[in-house]
C-alpha atoms as a PDB file:
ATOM      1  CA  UNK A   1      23.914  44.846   2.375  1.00  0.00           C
ATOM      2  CA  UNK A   2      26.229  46.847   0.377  1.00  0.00           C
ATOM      3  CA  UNK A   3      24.810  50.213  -0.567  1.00  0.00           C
ATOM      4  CA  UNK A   4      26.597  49.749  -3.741  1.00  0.00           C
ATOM      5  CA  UNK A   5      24.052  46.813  -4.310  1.00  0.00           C
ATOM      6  CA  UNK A   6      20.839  48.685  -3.967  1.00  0.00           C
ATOM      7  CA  UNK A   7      18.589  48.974  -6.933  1.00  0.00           C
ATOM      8  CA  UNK A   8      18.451  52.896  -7.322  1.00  0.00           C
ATOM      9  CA  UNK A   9      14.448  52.652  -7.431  1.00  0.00           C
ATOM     10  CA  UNK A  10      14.572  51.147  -3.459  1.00  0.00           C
ATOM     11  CA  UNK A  11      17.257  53.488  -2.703  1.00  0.00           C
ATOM     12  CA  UNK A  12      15.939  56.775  -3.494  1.00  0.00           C
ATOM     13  CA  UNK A  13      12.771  56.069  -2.427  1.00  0.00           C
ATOM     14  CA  UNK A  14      10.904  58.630  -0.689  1.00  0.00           C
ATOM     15  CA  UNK A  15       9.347  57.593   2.584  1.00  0.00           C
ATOM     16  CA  UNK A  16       7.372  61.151   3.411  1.00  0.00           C
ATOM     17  CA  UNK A  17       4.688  62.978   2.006  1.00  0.00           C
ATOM     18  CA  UNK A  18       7.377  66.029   1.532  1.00  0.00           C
ATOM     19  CA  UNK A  19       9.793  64.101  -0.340  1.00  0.00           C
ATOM     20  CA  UNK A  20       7.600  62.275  -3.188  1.00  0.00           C
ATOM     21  CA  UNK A  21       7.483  64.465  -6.934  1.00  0.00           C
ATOM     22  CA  UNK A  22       4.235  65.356  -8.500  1.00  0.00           C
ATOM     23  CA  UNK A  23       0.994  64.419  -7.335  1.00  0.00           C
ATOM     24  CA  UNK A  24       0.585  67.612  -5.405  1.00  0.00           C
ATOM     25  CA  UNK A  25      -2.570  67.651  -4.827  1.00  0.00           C
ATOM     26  CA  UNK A  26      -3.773  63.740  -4.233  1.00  0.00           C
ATOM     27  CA  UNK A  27      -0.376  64.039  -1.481  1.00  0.00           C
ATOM     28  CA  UNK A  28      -2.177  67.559  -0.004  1.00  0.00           C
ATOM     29  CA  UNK A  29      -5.498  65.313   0.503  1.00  0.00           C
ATOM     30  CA  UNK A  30      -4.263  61.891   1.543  1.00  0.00           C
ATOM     31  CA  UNK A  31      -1.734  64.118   4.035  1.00  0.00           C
ATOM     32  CA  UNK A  32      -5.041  65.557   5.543  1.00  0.00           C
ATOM     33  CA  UNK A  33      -6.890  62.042   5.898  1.00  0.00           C
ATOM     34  CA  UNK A  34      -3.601  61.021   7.631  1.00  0.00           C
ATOM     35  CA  UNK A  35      -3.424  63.905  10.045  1.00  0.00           C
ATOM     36  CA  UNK A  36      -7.109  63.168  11.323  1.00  0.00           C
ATOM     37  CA  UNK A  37      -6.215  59.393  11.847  1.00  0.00           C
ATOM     38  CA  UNK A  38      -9.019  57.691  10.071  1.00  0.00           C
ATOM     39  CA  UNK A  39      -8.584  57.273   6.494  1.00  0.00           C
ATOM     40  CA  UNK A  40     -11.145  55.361   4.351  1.00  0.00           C
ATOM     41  CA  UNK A  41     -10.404  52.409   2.121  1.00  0.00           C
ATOM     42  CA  UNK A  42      -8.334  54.175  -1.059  1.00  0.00           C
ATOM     43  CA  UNK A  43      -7.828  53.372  -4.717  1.00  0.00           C
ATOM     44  CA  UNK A  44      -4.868  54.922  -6.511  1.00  0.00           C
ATOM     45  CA  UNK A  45      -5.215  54.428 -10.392  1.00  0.00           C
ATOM     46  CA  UNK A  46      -2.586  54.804 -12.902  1.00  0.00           C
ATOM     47  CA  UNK A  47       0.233  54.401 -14.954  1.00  0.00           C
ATOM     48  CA  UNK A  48       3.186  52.319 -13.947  1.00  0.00           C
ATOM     49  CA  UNK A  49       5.804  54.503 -12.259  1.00  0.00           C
ATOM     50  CA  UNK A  50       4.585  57.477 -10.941  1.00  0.00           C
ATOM     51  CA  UNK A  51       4.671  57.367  -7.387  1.00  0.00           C
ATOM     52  CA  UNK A  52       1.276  54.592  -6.299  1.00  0.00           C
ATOM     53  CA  UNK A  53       2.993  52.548  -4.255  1.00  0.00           C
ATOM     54  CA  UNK A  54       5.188  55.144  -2.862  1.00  0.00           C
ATOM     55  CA  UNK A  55       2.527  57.197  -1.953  1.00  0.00           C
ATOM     56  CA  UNK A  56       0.777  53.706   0.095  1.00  0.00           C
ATOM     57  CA  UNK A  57       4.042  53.157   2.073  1.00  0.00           C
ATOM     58  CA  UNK A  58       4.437  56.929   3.056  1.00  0.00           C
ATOM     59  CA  UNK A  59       1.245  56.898   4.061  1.00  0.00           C
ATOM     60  CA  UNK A  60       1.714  53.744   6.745  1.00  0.00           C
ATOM     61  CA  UNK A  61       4.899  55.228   7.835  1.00  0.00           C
ATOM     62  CA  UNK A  62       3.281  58.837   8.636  1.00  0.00           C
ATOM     63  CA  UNK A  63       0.292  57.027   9.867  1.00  0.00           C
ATOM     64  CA  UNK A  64       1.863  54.593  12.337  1.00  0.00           C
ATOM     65  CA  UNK A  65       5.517  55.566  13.063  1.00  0.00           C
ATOM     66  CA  UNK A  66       7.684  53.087  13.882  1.00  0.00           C
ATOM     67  CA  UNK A  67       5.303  50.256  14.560  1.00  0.00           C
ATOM     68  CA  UNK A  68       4.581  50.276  10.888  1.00  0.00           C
ATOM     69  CA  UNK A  69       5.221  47.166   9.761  1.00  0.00           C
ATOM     70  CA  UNK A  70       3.515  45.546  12.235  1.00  0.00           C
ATOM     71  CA  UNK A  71       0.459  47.482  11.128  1.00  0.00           C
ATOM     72  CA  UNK A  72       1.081  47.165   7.352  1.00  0.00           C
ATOM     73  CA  UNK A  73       0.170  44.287   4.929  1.00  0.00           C
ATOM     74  CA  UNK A  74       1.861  44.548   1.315  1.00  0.00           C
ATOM     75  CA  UNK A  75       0.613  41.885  -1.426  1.00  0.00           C
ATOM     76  CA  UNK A  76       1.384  41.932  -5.094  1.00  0.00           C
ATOM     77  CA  UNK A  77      -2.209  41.048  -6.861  1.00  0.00           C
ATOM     78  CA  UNK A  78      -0.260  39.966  -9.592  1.00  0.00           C
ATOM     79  CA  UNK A  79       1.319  37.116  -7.905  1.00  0.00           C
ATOM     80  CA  UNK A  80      -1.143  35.594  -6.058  1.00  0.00           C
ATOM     81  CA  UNK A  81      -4.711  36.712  -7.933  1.00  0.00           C
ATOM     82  CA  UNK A  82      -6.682  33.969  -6.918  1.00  0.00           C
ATOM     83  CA  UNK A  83      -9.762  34.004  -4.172  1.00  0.00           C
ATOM     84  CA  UNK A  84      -7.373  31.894  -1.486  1.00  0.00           C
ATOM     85  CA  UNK A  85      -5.571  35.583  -0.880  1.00  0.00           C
ATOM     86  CA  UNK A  86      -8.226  37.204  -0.164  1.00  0.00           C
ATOM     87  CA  UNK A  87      -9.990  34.151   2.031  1.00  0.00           C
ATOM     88  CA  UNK A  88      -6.453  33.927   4.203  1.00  0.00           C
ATOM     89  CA  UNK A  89      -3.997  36.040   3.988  1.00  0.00           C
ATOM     90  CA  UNK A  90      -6.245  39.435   3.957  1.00  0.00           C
ATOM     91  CA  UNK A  91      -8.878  38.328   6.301  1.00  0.00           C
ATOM     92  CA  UNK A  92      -5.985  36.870   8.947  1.00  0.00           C
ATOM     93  CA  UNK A  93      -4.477  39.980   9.014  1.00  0.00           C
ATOM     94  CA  UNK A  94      -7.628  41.960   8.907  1.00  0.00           C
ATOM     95  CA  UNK A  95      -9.204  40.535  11.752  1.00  0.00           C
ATOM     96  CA  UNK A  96      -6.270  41.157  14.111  1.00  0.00           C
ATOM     97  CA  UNK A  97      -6.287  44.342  16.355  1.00  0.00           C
ATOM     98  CA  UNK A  98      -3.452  47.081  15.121  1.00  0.00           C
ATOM     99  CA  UNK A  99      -0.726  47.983  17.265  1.00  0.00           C
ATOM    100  CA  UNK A 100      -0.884  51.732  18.696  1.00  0.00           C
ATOM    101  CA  UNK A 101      -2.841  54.146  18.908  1.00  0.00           C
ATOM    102  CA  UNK A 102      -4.014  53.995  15.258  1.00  0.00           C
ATOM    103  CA  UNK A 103      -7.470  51.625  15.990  1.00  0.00           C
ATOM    104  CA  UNK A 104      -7.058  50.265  12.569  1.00  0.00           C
ATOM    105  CA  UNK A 105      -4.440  48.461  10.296  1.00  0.00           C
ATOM    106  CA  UNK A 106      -3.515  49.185   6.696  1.00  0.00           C
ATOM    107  CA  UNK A 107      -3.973  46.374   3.500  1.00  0.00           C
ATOM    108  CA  UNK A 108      -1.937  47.587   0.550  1.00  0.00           C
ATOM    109  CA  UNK A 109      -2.953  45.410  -2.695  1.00  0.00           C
ATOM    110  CA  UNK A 110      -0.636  45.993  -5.170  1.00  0.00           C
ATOM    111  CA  UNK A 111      -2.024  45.481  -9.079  1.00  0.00           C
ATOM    112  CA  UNK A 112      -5.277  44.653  -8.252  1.00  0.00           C
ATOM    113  CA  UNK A 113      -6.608  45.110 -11.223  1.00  0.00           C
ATOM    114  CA  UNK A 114      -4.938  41.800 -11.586  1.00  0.00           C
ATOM    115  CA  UNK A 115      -7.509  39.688  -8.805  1.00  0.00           C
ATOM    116  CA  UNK A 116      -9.840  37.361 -10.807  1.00  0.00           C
ATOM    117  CA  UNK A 117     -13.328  38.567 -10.825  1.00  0.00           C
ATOM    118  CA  UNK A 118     -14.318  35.679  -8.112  1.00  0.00           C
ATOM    119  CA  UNK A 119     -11.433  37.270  -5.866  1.00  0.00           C
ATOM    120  CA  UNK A 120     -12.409  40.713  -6.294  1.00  0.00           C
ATOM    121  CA  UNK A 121     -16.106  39.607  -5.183  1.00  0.00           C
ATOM    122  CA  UNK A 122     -14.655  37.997  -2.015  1.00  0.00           C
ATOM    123  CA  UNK A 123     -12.814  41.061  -1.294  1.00  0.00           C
ATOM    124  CA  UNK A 124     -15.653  43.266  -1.733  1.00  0.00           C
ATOM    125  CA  UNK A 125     -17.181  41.614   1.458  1.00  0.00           C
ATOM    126  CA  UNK A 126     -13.959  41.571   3.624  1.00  0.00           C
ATOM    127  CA  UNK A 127     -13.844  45.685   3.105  1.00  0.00           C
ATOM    128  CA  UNK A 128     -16.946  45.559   4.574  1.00  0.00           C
ATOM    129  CA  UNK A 129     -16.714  42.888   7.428  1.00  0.00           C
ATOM    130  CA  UNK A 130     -12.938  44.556   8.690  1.00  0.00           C
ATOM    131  CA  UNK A 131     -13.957  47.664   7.735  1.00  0.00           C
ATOM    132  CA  UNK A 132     -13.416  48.825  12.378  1.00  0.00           C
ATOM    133  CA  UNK A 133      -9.786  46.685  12.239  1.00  0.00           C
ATOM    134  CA  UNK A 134      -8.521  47.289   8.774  1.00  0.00           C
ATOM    135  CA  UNK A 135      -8.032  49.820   5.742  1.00  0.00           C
ATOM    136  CA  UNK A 136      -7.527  48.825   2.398  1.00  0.00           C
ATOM    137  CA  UNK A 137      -5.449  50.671  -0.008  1.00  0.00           C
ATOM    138  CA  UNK A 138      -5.841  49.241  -3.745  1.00  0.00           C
ATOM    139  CA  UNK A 139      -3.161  50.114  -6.610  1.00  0.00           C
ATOM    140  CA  UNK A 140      -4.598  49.817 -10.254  1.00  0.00           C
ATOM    141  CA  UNK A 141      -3.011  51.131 -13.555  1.00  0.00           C
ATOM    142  CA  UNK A 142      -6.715  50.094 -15.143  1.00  0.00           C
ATOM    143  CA  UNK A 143      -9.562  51.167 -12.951  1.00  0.00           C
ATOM    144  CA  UNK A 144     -11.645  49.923 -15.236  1.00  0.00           C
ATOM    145  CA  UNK A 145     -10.975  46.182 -14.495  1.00  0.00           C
ATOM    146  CA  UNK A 146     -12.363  46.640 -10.567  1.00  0.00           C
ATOM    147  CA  UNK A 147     -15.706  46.013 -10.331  1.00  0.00           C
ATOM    148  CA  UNK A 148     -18.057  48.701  -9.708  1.00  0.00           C
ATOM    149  CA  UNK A 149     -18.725  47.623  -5.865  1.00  0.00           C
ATOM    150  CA  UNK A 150     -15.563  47.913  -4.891  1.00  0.00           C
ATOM    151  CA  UNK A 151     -14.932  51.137  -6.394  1.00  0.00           C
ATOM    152  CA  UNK A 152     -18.115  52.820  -4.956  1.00  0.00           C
ATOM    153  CA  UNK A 153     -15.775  51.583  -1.660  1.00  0.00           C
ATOM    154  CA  UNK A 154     -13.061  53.727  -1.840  1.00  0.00           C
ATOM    155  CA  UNK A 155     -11.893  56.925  -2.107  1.00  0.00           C
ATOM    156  CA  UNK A 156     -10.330  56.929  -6.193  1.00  0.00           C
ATOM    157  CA  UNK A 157      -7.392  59.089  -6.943  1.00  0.00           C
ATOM    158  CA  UNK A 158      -5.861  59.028 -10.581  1.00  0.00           C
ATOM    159  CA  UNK A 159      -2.591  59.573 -10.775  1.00  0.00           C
ATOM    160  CA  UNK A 160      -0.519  61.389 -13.849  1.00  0.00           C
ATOM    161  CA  UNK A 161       2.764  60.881 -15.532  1.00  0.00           C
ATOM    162  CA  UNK A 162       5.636  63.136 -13.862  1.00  0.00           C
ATOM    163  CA  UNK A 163       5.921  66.456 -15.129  1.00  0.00           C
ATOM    164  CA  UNK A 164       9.345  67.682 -16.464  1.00  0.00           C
ATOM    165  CA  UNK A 165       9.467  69.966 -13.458  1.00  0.00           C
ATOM    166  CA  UNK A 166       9.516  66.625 -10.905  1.00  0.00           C
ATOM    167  CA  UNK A 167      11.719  64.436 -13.189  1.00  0.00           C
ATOM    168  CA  UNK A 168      14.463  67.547 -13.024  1.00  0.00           C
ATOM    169  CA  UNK A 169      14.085  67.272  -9.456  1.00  0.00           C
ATOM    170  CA  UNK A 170      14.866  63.263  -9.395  1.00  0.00           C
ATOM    171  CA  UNK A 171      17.702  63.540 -11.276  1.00  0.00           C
ATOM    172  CA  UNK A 172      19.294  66.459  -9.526  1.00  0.00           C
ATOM    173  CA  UNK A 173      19.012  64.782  -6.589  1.00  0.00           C
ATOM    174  CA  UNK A 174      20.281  61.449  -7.918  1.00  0.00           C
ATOM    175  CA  UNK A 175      23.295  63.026  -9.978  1.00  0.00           C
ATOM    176  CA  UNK A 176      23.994  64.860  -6.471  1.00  0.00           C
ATOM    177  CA  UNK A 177      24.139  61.820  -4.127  1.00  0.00           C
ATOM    178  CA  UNK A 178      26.243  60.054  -7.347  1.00  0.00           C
ATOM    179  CA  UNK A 179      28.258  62.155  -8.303  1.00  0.00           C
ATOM    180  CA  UNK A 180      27.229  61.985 -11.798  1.00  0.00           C
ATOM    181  CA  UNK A 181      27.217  64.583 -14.947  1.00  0.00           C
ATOM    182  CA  UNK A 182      24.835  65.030 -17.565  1.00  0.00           C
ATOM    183  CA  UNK A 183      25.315  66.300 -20.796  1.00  0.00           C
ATOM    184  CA  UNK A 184      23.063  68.415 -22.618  1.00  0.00           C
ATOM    185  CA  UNK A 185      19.786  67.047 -23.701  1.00  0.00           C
ATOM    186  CA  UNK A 186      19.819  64.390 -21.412  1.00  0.00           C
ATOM    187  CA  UNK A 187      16.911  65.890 -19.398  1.00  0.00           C
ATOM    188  CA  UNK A 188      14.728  66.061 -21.989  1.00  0.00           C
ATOM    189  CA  UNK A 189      15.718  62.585 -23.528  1.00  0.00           C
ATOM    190  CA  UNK A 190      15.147  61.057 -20.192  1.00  0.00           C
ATOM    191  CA  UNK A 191      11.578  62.768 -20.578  1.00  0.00           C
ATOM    192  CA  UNK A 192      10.722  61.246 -24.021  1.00  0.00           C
ATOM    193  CA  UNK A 193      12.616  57.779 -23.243  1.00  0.00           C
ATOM    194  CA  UNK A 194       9.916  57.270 -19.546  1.00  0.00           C
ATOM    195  CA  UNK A 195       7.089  59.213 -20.574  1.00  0.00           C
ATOM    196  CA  UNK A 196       6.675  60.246 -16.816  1.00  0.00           C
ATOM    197  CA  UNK A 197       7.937  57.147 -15.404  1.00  0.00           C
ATOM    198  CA  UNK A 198      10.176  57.587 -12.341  1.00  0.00           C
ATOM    199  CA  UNK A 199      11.174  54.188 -12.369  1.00  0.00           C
ATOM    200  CA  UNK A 200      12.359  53.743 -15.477  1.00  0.00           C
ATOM    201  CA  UNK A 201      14.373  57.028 -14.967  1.00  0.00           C
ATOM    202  CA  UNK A 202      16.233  55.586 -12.239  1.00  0.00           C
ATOM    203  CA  UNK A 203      16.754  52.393 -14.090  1.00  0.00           C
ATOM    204  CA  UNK A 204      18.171  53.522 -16.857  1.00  0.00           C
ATOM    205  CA  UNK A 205      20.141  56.290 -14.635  1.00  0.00           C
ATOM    206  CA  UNK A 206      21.848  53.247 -12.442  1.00  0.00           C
ATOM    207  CA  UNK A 207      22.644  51.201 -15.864  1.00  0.00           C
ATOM    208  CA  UNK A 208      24.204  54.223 -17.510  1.00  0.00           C
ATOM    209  CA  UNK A 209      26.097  55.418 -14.197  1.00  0.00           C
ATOM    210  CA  UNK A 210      27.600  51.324 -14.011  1.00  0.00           C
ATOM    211  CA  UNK A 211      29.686  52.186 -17.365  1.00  0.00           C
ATOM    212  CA  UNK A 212      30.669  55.778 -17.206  1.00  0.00           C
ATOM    213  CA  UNK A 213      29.808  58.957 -14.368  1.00  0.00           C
ATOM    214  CA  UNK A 214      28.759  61.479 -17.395  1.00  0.00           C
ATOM    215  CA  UNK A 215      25.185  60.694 -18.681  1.00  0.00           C
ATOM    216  CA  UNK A 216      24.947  60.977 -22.210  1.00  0.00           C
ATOM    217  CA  UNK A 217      21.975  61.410 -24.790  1.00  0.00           C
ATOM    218  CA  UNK A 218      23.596  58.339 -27.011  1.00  0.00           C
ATOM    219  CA  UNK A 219      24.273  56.175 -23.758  1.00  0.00           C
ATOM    220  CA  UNK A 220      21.172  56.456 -22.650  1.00  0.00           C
ATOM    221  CA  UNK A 221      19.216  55.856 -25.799  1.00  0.00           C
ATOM    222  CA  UNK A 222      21.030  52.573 -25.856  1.00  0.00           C
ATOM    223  CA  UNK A 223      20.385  51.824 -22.690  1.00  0.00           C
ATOM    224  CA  UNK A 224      16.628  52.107 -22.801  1.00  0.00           C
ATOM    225  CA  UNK A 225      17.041  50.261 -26.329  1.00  0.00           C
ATOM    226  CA  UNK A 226      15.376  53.461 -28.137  1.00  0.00           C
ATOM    227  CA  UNK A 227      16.906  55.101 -30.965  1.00  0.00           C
ATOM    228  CA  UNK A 228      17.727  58.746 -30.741  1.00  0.00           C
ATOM    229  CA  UNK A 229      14.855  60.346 -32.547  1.00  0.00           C
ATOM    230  CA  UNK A 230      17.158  62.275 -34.745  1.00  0.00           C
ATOM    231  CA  UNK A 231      18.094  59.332 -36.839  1.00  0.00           C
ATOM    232  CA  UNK A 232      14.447  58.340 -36.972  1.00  0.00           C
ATOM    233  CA  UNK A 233      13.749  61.893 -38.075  1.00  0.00           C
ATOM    234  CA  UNK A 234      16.707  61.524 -40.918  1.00  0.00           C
ATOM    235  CA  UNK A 235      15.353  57.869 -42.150  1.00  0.00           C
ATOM    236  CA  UNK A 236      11.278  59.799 -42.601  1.00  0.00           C
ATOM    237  CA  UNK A 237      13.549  62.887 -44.756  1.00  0.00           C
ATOM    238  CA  UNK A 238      15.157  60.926 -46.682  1.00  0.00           C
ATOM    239  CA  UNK A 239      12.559  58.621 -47.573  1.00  0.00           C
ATOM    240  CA  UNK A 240      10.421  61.838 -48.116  1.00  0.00           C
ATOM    241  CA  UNK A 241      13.113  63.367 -50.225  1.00  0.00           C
ATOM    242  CA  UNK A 242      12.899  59.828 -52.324  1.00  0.00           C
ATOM    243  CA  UNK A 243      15.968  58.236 -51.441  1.00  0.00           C
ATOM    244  CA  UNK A 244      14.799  54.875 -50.229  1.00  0.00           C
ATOM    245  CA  UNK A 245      17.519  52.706 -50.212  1.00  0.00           C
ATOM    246  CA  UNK A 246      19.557  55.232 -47.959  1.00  0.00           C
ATOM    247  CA  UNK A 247      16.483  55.670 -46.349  1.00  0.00           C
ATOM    248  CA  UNK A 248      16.010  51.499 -46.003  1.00  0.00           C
ATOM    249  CA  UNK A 249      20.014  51.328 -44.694  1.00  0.00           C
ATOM    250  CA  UNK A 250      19.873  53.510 -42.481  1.00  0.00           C
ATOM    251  CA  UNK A 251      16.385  52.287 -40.667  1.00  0.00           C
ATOM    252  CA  UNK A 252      18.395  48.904 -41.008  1.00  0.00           C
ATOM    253  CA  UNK A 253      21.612  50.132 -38.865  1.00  0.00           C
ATOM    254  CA  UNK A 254      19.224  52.127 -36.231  1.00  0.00           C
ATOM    255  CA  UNK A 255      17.376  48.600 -36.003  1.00  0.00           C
ATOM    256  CA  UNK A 256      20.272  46.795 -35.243  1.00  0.00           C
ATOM    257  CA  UNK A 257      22.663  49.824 -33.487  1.00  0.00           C
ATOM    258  CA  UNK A 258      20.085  49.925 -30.487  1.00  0.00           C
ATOM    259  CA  UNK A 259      18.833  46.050 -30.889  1.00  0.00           C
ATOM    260  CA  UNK A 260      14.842  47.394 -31.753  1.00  0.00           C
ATOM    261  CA  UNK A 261      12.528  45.276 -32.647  1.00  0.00           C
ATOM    262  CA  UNK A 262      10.260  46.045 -35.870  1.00  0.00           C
ATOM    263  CA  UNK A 263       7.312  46.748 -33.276  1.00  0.00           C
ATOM    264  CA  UNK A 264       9.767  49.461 -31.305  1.00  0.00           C
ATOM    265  CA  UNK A 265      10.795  51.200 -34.506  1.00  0.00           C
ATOM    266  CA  UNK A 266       6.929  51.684 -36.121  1.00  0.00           C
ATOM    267  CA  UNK A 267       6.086  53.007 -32.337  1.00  0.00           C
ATOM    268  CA  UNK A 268       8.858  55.475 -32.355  1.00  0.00           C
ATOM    269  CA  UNK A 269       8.368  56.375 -36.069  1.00  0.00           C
ATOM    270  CA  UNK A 270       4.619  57.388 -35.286  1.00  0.00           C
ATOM    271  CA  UNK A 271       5.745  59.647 -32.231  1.00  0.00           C
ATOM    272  CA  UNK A 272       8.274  61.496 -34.842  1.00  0.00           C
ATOM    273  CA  UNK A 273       6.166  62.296 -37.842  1.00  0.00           C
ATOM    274  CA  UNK A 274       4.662  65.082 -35.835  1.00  0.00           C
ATOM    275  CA  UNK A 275       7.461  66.818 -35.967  1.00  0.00           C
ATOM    276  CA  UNK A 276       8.429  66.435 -39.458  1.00  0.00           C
ATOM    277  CA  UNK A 277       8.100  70.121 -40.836  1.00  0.00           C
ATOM    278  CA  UNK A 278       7.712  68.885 -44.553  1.00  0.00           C
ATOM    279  CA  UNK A 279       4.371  67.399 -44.399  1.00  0.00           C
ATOM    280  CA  UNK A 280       1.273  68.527 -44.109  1.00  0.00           C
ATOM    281  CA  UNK A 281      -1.207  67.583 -41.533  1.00  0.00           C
ATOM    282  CA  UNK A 282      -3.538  65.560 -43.943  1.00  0.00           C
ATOM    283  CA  UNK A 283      -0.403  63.433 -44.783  1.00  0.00           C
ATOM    284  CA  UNK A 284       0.952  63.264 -41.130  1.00  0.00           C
ATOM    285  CA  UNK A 285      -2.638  61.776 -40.713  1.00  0.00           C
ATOM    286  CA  UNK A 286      -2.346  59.447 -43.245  1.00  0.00           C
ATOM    287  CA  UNK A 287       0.900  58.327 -42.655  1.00  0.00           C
ATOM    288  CA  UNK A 288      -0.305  57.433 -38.654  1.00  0.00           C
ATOM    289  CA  UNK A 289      -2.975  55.594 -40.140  1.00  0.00           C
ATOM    290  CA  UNK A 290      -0.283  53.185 -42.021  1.00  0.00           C
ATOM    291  CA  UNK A 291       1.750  53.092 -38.392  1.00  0.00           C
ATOM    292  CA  UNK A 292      -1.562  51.811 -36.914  1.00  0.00           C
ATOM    293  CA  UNK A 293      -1.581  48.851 -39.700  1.00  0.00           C
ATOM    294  CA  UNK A 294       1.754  47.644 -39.653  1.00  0.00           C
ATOM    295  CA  UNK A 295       1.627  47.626 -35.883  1.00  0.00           C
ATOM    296  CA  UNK A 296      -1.568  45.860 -36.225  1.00  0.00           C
ATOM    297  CA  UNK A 297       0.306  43.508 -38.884  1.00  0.00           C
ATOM    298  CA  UNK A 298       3.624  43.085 -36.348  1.00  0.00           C
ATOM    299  CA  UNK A 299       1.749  41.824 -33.711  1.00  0.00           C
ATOM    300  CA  UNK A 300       0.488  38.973 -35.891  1.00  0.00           C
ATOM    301  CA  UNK A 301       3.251  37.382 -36.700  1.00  0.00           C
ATOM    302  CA  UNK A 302       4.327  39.632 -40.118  1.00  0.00           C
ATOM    303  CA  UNK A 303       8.126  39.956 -41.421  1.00  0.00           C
ATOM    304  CA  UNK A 304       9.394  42.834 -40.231  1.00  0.00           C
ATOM    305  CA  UNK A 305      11.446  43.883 -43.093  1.00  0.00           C
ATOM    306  CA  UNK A 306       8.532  43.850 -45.418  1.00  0.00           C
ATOM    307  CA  UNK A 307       6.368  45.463 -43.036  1.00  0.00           C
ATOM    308  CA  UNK A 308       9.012  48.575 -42.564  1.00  0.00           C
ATOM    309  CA  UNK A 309      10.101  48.277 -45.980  1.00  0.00           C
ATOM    310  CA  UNK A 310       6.470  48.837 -46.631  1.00  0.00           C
ATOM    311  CA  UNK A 311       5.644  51.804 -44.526  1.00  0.00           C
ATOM    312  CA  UNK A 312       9.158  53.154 -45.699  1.00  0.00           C
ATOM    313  CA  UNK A 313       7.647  53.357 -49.645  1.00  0.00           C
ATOM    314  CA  UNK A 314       3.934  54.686 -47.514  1.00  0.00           C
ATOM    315  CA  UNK A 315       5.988  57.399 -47.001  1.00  0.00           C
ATOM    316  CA  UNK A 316       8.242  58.252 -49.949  1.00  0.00           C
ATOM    317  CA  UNK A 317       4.828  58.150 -52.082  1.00  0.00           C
ATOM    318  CA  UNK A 318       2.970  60.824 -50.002  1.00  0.00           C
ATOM    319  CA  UNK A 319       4.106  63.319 -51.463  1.00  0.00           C
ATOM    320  CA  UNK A 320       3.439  61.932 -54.995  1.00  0.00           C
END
């Protein structure tokens, strides 16, 4: 396949311990399990994007060489989340004898959270049953949907959103290999835009790099279909200052400039108002408090122009 081709979160990849950003210290402790060739069953909770199933592959690859993917069983819970997985596909692979030296084989289930509670009952018992021939690695961004027995199973690291420190270190590497510029700001846009998702960096890195090789703050904004918080910030002062109908036009040509919907421009109003200097803290409070109702009111089915309209006036009157 053509390089050119690859989707930028495949290609850059890391595929040892050494290479993966953030996580320090679940990658110091896993890296010692590894080293002593026996590793318990594992359960890596978290957000979406920060380096779970990276960390799972890495781990087969240091653990088994180059007869890893004969040793290594990927599913995607999400998929296939009924109790047939877990009756065939797991326990036929489980039940086999590795390949190597390793004396056991590694299941990586992907989303669990996702099994039905019937499945994750069935696969509570195959942990234990192939516990000699097989080790299970579960991926969760909700550990509270896996039932307690399976839990008390596993070894449970929680993974965190990337630091700045690690996404600087992505992108330097990708603009490298690229040969891509970035303006200024772009680092800390990328930062606000992922919210320590490394995926969603290199997303919107590759769709930015297909148009032009210099990254900029307004390109990428539109490509992650966010607005740049600086208009936001200029529709909440000049509402506040009691223009509302520039304040209403403008909010209108944000909408439409980065194609938001009402719910994306309430979410990324809330995350501004903090830094709105003119307000006090009693009426930033109250004016998250009217974010959390016309959310609640979007998601039901509400116009949006009345809704935003709405909060719009919320805000011009707060200082009434």
């Amino acid at each position: 396949m053509d390089e050119q081709s690859f989707l930028w979160t495949e290609k850059y990849r890391p595929s040892k311990f050494k290479d993966i950003q953030g996580q320090k210290e679940i990658i110091q402790r896993v890296s010692s399990l590894v080293a002593s060739k026996n590793i318990p069953h594992l359960m890596f909770a978290g957000p979406a994007g920060v380096g779970k199933s990276t960390l799972a592959l890495a781990t087969a690859k240091e653990l088994f060489g180059d007869s890893f993917r004969q040793n290594f069983l990927e599913l995607n819970a999400s998929d296939e989340r009924g109790i047939d997985i877990v009756r065939v596909k797991v326990k036929d692979f489980a039940r086999t004898k590795s390949i190597g030296d390793v004396p056991f084989k590694i299941i990586f289930l992907d989303e669990c959270d996702a099994l039905t509670r019937d499945a994750q009952q069935a696969l509570r018992r195959t942990m234990e049953t192939y516990a000699q021939t097989a080790r299970f690695i579960l991926s969760c961004n909700y550990i509270s949907k896996i039932i307690d027995p399976i839990q008390s199973r596993c070894v449970v690291f929680k993974f965190k959103p990337l630091e700045k420190s690690d996404i600087e270190n992505i992108v330097a590497k990708i603009v490298e290999k690229e040969g891509l510029t970035i303006k200024d700001g772009v680092i800390d846009a990328l930062l606000k835009v992922s919210e320590g998702d490394c995926r969603r960096i290199e997303n919107i890195l590759q769709s930015c790099a297909s148009t032009s090789k210099e990254i900029s703050t307004e390109a990428l904004f539109s490509m992650a279909a966010m607005a740049n918080p600086e208009e936001l910030t200029q529709v909440l002062t000049l509402a506040l200052s009691g223009d509302f109908n520039r304040a209403r036009s403008l909010m209108t040509d944000v909408k439409l400039k980065y194609g938001m919907s009402g719910l994306d421009v309430i979410k990324q109003l809330q995350h501004e108002i903090w830094g709105v200097k003119d307000l006090t803290g009693r009426q930033k409070v109250s004016l998250i408090e009217k974010c959390g109702d016309i959310e609640f009111r979007l998601t039901e089915g509400s116009d949006e122009t009345v809704q935003l309209e709405s909060f719009l006036a919320s805000v011009a009157l707060v200082k009434q």
